[in-house]
C-alpha atoms as a PDB file:
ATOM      1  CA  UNK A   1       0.000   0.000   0.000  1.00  0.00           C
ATOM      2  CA  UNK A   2       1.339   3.621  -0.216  1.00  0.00           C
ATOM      3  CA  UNK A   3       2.510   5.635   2.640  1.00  0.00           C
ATOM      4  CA  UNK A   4       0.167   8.094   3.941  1.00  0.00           C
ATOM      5  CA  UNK A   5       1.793  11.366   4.891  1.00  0.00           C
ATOM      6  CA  UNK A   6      -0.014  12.693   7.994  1.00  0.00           C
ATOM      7  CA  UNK A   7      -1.821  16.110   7.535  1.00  0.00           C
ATOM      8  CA  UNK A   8       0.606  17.859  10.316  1.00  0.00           C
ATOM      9  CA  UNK A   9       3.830  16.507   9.040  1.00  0.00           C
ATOM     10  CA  UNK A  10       2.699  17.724   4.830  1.00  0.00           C
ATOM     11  CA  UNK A  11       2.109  21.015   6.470  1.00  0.00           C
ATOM     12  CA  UNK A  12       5.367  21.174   8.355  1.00  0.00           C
ATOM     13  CA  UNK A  13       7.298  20.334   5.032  1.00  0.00           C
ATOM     14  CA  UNK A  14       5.418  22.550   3.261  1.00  0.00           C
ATOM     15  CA  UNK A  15       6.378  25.491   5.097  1.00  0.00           C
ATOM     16  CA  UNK A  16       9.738  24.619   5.296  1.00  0.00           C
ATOM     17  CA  UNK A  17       9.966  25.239   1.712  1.00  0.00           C
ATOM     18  CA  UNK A  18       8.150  28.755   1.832  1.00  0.00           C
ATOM     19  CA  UNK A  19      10.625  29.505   4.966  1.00  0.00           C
ATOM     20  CA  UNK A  20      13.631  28.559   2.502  1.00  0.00           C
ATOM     21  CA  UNK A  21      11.456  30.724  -0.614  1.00  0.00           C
ATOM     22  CA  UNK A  22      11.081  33.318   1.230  1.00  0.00           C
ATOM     23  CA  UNK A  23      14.621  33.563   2.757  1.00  0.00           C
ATOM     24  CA  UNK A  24      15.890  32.780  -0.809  1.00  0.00           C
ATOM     25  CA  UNK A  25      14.251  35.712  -2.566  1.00  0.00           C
ATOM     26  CA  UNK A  26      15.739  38.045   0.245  1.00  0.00           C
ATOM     27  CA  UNK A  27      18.601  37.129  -0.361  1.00  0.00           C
ATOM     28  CA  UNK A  28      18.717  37.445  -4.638  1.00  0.00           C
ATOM     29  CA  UNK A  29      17.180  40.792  -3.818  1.00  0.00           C
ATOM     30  CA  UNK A  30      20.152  42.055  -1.374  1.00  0.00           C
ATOM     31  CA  UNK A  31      22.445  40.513  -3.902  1.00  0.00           C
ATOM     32  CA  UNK A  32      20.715  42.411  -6.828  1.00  0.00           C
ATOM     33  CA  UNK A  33      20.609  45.825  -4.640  1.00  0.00           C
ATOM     34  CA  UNK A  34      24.180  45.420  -3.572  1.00  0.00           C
ATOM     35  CA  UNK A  35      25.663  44.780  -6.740  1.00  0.00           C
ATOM     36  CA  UNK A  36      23.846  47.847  -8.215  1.00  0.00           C
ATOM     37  CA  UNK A  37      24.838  50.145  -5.721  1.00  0.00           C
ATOM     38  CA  UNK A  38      28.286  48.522  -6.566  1.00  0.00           C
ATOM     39  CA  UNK A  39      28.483  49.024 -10.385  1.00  0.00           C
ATOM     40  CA  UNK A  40      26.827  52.679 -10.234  1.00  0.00           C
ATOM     41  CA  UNK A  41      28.779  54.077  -7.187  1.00  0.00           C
ATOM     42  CA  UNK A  42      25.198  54.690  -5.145  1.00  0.00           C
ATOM     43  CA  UNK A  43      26.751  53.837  -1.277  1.00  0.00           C
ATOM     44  CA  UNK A  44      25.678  55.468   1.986  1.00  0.00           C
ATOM     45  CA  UNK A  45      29.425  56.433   1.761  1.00  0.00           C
ATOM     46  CA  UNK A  46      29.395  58.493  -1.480  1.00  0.00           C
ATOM     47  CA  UNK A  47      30.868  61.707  -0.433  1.00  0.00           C
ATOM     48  CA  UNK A  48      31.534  63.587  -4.295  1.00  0.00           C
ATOM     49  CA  UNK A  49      29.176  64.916  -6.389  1.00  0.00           C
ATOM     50  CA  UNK A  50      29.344  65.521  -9.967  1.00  0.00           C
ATOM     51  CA  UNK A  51      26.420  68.214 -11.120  1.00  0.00           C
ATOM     52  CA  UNK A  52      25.376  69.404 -15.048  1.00  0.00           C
ATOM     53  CA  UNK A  53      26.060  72.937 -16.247  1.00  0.00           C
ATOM     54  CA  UNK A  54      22.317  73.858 -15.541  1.00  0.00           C
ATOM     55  CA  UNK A  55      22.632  72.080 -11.974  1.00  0.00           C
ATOM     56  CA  UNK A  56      23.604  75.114  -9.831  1.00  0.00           C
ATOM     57  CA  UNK A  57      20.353  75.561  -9.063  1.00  0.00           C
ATOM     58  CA  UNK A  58      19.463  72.141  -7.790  1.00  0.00           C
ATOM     59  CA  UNK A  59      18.171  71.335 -11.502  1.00  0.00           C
ATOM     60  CA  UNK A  60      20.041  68.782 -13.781  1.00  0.00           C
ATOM     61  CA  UNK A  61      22.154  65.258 -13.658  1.00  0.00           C
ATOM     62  CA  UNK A  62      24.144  64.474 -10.534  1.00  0.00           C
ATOM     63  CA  UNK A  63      25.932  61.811 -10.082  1.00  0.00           C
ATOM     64  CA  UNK A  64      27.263  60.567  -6.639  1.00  0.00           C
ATOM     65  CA  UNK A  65      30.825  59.065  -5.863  1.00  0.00           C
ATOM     66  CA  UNK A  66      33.049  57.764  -3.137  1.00  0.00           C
ATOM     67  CA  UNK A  67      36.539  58.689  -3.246  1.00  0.00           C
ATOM     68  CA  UNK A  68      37.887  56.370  -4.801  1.00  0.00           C
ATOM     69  CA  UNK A  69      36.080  56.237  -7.533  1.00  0.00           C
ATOM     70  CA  UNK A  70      36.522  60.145  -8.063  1.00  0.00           C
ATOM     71  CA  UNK A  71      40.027  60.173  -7.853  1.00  0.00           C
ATOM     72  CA  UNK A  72      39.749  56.841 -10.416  1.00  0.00           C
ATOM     73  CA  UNK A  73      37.800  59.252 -12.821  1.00  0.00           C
ATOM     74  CA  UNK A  74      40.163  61.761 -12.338  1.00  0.00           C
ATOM     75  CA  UNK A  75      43.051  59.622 -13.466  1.00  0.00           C
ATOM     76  CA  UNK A  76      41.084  58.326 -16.491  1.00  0.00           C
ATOM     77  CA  UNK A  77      39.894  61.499 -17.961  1.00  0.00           C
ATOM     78  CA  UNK A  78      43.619  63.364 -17.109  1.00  0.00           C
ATOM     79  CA  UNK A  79      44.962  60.694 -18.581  1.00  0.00           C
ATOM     80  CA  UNK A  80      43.503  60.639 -22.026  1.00  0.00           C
ATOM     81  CA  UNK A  81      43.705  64.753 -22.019  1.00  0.00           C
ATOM     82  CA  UNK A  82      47.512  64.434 -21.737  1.00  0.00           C
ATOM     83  CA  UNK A  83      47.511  61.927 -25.104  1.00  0.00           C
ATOM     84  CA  UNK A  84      45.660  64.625 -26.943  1.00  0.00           C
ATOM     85  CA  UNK A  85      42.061  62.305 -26.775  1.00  0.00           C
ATOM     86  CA  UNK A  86      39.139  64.766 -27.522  1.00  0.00           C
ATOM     87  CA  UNK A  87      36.029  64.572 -24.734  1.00  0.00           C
ATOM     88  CA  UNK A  88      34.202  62.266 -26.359  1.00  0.00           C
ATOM     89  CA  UNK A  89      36.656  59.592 -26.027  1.00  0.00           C
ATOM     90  CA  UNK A  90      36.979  60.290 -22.185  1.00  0.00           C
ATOM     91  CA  UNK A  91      33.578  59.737 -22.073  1.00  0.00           C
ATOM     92  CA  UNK A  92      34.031  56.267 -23.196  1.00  0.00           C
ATOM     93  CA  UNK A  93      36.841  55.733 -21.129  1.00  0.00           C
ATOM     94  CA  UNK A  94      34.771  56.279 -18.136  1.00  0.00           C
ATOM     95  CA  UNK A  95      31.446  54.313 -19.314  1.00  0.00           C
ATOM     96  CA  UNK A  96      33.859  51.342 -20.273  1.00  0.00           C
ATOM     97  CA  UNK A  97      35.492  51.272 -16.242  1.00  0.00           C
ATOM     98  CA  UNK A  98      31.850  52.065 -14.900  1.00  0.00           C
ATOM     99  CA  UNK A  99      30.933  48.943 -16.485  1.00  0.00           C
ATOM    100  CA  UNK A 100      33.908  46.575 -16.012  1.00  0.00           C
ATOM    101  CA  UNK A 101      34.502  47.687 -12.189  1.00  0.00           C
ATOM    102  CA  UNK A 102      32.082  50.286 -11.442  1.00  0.00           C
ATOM    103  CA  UNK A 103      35.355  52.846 -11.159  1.00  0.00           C
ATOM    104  CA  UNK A 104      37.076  50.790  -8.819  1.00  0.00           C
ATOM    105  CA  UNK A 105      40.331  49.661  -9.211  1.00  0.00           C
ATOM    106  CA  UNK A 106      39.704  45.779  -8.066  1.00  0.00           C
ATOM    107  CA  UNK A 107      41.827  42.535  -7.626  1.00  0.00           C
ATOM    108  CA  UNK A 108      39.740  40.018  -9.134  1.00  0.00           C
ATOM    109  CA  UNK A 109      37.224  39.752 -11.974  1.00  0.00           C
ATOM    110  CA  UNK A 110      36.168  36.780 -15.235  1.00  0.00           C
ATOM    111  CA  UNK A 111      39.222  34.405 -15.291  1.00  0.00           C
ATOM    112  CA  UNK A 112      42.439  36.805 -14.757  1.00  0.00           C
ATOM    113  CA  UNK A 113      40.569  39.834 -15.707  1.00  0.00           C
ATOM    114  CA  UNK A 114      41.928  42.692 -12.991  1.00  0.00           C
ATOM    115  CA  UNK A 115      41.679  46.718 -12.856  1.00  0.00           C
ATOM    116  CA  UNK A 116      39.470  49.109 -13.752  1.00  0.00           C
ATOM    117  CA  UNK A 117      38.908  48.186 -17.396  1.00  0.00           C
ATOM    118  CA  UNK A 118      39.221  44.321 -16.457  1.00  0.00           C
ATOM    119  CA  UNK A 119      42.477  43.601 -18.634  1.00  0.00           C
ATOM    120  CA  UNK A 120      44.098  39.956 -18.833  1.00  0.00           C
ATOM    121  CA  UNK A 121      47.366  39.579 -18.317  1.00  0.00           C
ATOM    122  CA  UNK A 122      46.901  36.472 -20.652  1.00  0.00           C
ATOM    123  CA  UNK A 123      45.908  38.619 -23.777  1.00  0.00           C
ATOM    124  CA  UNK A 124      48.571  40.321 -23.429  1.00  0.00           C
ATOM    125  CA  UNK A 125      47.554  43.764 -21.585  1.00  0.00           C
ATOM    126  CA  UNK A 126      50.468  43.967 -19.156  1.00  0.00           C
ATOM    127  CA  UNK A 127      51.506  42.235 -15.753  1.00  0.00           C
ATOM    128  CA  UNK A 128      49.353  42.138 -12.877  1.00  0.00           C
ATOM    129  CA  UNK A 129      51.225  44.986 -11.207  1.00  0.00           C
ATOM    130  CA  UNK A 130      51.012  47.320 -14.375  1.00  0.00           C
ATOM    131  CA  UNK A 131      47.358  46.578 -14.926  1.00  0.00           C
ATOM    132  CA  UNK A 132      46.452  48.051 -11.285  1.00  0.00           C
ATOM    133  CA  UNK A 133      48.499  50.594 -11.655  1.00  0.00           C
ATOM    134  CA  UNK A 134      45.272  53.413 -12.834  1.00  0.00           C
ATOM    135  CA  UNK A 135      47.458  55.439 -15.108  1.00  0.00           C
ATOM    136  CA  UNK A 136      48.635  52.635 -16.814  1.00  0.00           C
ATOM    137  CA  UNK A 137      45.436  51.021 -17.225  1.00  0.00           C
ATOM    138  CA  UNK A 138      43.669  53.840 -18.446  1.00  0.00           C
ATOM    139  CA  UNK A 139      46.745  54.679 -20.857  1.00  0.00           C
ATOM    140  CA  UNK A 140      46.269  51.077 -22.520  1.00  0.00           C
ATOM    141  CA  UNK A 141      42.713  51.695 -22.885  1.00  0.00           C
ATOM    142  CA  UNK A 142      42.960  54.983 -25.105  1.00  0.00           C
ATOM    143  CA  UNK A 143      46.189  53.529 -27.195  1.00  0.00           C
ATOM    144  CA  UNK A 144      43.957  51.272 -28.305  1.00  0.00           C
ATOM    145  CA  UNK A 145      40.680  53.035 -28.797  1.00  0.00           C
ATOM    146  CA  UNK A 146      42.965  55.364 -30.494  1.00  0.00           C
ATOM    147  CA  UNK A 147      43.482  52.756 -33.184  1.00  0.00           C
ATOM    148  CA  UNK A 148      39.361  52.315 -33.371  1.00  0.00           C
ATOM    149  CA  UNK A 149      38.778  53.948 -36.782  1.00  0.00           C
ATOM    150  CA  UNK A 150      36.406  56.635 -36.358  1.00  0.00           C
ATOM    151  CA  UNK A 151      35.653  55.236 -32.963  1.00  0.00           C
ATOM    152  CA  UNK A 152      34.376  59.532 -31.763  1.00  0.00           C
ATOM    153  CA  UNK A 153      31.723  58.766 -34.139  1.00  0.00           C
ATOM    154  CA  UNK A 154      30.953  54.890 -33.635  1.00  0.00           C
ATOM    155  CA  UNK A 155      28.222  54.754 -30.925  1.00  0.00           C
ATOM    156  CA  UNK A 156      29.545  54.372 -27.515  1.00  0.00           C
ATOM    157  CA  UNK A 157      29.179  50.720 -27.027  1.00  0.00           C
ATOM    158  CA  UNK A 158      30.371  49.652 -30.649  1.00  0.00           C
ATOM    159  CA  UNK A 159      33.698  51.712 -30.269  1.00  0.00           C
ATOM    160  CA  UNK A 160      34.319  50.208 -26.248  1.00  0.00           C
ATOM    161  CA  UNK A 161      33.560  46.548 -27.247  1.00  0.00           C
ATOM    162  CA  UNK A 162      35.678  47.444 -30.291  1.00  0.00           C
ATOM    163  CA  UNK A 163      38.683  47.766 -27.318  1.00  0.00           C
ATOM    164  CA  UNK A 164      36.912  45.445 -24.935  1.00  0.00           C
ATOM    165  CA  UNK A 165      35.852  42.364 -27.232  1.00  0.00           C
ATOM    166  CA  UNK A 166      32.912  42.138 -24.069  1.00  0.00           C
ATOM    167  CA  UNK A 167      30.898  39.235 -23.856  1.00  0.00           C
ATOM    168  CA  UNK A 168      28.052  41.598 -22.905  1.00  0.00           C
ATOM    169  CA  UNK A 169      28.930  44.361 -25.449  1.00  0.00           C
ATOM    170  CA  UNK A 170      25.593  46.041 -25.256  1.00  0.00           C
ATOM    171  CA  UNK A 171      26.300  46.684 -21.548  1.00  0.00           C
ATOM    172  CA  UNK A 172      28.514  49.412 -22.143  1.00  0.00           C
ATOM    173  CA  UNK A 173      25.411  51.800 -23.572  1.00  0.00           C
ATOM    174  CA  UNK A 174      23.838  52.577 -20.346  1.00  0.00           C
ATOM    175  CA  UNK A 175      26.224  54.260 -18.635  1.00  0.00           C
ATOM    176  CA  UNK A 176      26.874  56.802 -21.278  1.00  0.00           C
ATOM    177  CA  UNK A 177      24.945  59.710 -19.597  1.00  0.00           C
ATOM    178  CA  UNK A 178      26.911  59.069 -15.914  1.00  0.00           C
ATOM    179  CA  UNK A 179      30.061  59.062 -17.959  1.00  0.00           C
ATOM    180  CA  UNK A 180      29.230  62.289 -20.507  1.00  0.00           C
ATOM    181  CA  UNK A 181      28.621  63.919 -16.909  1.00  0.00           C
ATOM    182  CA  UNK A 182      31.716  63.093 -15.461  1.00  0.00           C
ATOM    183  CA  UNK A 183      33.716  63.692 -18.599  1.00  0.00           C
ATOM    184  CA  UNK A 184      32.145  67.284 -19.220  1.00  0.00           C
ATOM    185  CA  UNK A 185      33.465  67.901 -15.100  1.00  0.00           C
ATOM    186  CA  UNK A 186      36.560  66.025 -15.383  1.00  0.00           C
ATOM    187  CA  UNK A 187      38.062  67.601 -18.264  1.00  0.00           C
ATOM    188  CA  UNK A 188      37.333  71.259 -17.341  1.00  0.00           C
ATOM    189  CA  UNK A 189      34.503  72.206 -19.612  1.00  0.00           C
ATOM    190  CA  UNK A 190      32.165  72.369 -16.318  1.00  0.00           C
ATOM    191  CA  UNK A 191      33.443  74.767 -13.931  1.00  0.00           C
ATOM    192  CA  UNK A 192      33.175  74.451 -10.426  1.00  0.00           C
ATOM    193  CA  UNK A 193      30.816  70.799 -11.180  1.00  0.00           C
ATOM    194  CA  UNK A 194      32.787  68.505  -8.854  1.00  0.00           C
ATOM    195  CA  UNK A 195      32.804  68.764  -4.907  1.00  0.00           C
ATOM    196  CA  UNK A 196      33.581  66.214  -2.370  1.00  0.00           C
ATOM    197  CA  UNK A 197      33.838  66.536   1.527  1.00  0.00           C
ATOM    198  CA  UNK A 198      36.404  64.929   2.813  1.00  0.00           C
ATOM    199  CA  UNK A 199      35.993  63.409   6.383  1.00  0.00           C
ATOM    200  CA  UNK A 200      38.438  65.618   7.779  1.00  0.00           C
ATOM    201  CA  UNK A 201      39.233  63.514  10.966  1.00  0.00           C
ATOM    202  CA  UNK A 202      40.674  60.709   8.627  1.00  0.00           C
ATOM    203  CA  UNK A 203      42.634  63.295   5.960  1.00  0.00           C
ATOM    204  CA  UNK A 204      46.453  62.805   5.291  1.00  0.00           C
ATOM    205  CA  UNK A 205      48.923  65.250   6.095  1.00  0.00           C
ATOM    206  CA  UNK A 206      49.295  66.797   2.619  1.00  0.00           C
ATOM    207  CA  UNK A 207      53.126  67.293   1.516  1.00  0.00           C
ATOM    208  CA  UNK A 208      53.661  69.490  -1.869  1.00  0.00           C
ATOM    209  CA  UNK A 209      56.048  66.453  -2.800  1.00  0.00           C
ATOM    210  CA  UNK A 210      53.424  64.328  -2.619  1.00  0.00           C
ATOM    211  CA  UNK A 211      51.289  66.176  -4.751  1.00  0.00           C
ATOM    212  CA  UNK A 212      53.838  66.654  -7.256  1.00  0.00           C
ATOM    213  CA  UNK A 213      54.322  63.087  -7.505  1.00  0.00           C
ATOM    214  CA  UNK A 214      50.465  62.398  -8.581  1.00  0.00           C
ATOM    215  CA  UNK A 215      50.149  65.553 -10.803  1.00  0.00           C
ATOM    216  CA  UNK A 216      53.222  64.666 -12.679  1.00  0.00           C
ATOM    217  CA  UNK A 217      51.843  60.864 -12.749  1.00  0.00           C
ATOM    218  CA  UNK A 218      48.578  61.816 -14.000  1.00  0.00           C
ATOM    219  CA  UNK A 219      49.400  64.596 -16.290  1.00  0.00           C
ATOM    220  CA  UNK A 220      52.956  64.207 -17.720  1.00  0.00           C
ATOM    221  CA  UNK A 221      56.067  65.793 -16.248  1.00  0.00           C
ATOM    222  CA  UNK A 222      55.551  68.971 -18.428  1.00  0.00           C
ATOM    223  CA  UNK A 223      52.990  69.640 -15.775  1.00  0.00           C
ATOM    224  CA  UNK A 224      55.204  71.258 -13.343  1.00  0.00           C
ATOM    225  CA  UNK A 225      57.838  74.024 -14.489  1.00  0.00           C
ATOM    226  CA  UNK A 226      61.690  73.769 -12.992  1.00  0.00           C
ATOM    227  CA  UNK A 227      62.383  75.037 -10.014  1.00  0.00           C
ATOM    228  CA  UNK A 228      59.505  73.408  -8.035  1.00  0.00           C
ATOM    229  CA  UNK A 229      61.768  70.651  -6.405  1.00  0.00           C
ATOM    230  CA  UNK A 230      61.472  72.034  -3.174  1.00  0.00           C
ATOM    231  CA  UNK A 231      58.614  70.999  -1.061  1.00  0.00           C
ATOM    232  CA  UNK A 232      56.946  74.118   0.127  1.00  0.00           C
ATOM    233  CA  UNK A 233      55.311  73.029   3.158  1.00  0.00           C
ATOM    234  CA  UNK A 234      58.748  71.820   4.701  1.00  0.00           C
ATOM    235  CA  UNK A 235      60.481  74.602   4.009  1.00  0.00           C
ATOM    236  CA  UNK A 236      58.255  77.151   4.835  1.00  0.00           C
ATOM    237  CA  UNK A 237      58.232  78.982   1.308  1.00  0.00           C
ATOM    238  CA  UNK A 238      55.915  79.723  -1.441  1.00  0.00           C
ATOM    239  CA  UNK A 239      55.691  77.633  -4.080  1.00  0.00           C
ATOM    240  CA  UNK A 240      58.667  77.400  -6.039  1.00  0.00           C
ATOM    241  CA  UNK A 241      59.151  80.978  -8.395  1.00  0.00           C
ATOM    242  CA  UNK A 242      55.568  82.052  -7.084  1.00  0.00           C
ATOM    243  CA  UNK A 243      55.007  85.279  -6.169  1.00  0.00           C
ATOM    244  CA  UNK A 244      52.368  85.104  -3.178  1.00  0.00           C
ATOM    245  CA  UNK A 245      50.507  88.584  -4.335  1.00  0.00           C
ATOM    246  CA  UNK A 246      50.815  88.327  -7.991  1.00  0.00           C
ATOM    247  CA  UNK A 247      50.109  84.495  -8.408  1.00  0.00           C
ATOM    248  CA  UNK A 248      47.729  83.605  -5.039  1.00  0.00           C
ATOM    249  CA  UNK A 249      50.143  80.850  -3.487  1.00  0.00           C
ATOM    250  CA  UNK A 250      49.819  80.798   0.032  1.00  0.00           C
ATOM    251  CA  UNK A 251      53.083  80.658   2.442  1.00  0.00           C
ATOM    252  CA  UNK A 252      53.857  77.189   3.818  1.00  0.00           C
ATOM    253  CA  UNK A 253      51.797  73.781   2.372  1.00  0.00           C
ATOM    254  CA  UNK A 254      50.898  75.045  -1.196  1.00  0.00           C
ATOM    255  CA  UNK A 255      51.303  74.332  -4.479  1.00  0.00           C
ATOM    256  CA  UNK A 256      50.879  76.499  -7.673  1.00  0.00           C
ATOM    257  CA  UNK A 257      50.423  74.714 -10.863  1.00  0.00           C
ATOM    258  CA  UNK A 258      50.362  76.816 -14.101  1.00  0.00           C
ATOM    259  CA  UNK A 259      47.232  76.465 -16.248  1.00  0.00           C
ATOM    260  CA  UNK A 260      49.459  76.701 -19.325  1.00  0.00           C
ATOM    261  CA  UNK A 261      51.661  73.876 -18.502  1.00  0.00           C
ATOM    262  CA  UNK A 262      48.192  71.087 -19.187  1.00  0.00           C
ATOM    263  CA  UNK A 263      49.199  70.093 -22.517  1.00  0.00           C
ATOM    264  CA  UNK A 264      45.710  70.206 -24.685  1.00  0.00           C
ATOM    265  CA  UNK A 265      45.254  69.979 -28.533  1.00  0.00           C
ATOM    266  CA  UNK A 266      43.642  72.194 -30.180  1.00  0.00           C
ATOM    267  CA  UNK A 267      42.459  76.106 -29.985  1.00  0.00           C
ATOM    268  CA  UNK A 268      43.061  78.350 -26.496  1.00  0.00           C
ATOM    269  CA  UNK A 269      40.959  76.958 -23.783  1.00  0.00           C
ATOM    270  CA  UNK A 270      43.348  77.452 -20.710  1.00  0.00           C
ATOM    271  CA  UNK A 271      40.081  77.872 -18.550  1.00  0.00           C
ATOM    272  CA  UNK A 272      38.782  74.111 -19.690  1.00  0.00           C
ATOM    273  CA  UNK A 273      42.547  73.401 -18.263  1.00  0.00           C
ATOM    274  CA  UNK A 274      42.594  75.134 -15.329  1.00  0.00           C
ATOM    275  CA  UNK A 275      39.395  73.363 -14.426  1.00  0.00           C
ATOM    276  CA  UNK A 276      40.326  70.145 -15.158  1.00  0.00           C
ATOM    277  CA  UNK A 277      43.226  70.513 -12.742  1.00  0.00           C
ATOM    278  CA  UNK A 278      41.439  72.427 -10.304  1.00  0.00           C
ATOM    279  CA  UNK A 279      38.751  69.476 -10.076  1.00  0.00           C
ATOM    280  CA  UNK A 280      41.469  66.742 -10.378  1.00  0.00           C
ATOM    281  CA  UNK A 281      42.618  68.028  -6.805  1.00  0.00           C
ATOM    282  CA  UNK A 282      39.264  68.091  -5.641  1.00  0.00           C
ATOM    283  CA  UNK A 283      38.869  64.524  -6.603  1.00  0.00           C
ATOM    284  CA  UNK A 284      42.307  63.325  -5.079  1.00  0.00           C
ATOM    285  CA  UNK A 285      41.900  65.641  -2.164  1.00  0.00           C
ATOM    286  CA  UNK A 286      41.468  62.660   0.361  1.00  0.00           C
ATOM    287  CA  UNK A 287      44.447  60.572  -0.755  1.00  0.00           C
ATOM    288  CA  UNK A 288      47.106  63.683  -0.766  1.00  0.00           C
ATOM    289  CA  UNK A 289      45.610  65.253   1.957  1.00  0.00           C
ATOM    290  CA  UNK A 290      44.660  68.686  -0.289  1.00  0.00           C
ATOM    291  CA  UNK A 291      42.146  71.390   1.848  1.00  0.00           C
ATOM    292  CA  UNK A 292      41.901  74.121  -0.533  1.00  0.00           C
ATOM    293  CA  UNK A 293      41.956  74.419  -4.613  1.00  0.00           C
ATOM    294  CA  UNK A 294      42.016  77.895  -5.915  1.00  0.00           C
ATOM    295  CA  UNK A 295      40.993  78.754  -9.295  1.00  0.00           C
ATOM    296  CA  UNK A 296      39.280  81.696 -11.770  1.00  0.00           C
ATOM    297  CA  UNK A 297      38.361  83.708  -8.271  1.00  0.00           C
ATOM    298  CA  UNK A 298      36.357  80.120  -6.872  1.00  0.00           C
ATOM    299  CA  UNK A 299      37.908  78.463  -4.023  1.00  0.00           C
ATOM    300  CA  UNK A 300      36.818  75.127  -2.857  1.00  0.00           C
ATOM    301  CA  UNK A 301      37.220  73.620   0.596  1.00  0.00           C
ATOM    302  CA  UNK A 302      35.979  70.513   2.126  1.00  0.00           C
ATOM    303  CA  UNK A 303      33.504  72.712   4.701  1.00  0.00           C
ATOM    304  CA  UNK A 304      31.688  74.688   2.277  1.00  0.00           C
ATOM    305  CA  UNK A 305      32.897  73.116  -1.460  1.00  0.00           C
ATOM    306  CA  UNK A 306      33.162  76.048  -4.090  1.00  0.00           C
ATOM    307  CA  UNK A 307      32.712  79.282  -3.271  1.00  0.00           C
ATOM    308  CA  UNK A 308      33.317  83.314  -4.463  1.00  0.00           C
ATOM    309  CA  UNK A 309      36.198  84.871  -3.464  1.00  0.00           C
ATOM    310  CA  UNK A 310      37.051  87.986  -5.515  1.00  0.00           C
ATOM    311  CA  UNK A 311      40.162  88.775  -4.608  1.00  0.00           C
ATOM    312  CA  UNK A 312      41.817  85.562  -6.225  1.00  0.00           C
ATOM    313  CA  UNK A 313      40.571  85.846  -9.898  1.00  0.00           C
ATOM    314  CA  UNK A 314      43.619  84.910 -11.195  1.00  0.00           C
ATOM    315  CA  UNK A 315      42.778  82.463 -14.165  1.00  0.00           C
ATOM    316  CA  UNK A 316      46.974  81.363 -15.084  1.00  0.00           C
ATOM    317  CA  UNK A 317      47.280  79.364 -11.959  1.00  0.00           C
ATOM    318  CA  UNK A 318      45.583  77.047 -10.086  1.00  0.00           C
ATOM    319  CA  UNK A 319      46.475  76.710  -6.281  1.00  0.00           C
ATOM    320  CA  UNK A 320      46.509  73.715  -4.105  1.00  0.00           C
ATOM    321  CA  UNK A 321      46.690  74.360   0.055  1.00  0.00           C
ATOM    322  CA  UNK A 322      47.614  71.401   1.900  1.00  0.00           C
ATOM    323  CA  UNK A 323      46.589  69.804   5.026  1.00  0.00           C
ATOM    324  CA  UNK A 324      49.097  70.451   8.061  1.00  0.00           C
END
């Protein structure tokens, strides 16, 4: 004869398996929310914000950021300035790393995938070590999007899988507004569009050598003109050759960069430079310890972010005040 399942016991199984359901469905639904706060920066944590030209007035994109991921962008689009690459490849620079590691420079990924942009060792992208390294990452990316024929005219997600070779090359396509955002900020044609606040009770010391280091990284080492060896903050001086009236350097723990010195293609636009440097600090202001950036008579500081201050219009310089 067949067994009879008692009434009680078919109950007890049968919630079992909505109790497992239930806690199943929780769990795919944490996953899902986790890994898009994870590919699109959105963390309780973000602490930059990227606004549109029109968002001064609380209208327009934004775009939130942690840190790391700002100072990531940063790299990326100062990067691909430096080699000459117009905006709009920037812009695909950025969507492509949103995608692959949501702007994060990470350890792991598909097989030995590793970096922002998720290169292989294997197919022949560099070592581990070079692949992590952000400014070598990023400058693999645009040497070969530069060989993408017409790629500034390709839509975005045909000219990144063109570098990529994605399984999922449609991916790419979504974060084009995020990245067209970032890019407008990141290389200067925004003013004033990028502001983080730094938790000051965890801030580095800032040290002008320090700075120098990263700026010359990121930008080239045309950035900085002779003479600026010394670190400032040590030794109690302006920066190197600046005169403190005439070029807005403070005394001791400040930089001054010269807007000229960004190397850009094409017609005059020293203001697009001095804004892409002035917001590269801002991003990077956590990690070198930088508490004010100076630039076109706005100062930004991690208390208030950009403000007016007339008296420092000056427009061929952009200054960076350390943390002491």
């Amino acid at each position: 004869m067949p067994r009879t399942v008692a009434p009680a016991r078919r109950h007890t199984a049968r919630s079992r398996r909505l109790r497992i359901t239930a806690a199943f469905a929780v769990l795919v639904a944490v996953g899902g929310y986790l890994t898009v706060q994870y590919v699109t920066g959105g963390t309780s944590s973000d602490q930059c914000t990227v606004r549109s030209a029109d968002g001064s007035s609380g209208e327009g994109r934004t775009y939130r950021m942690t840190f790391e991921q700002a100072a990531n962008a940063a790299t990326i689009s100062a990067v691909g300035t430096t080699r000459g690459m117009p905006e709009r490849a920037v812009t695909i620079a950025l969507a492509t790393a949103l995608q692959e590691s949501g702007l994060r420079n990470i350890q792991h990924g598909d097989r030995d995938s590793l970096g922002l942009f998720q290169q292989r060792p294997s197919q022949g992208w560099g070592t581990e070590k070079q692949i992590l390294d952000p400014v070598y990452s990023a400058g693999k990316f645009y040497q070969h999007l530069a060989e993408v024929p017409g790629y500034s005219r390709l839509p975005l997600t045909v000219a990144a899988q063109r570098v990529q070779r994605s399984g999922f090359p449609q991916a790419y396509a979504k974060h084009e507004p995020d990245a067209a955002l970032l890019a407008a900020a990141l290389t200067g044609r925004t003013p004033a569009a990028l502001n983080c606040e730094p938790p000051r009770s965890t801030a580095v010391s800032g040290g002008t050598s320090k700075v120098r280091a990263a700026l010359v990284r990121s930008f080239g080492k045309d950035v900085l003109p002779a003479g600026t060896g010394a670190d400032a903050g040590a030794a109690g001086a302006t920066a190197a050759g600046a005169d403190a009236g005439a070029a807005g350097a403070t005394a001791a723990g400040a930089l001054s960069v010269p807007v000229e010195s960004v190397r850009r293609t094409g017609e005059d636009d020293a203001p697009q430079r001095g804004w892409e440097l002035a917001h590269w600090a801002v991003a990077q202001s956590e990690t070198l310890g930088i508490d004010e950036v100076a630039y076109a008579g706005r100062v930004w500081s991690p208390d208030s972010g950009w403000r007016t201050e007339r008296e420092r219009s000056h427009t061929a310089e952009v200054r960076i005040g350390l943390v002491r």
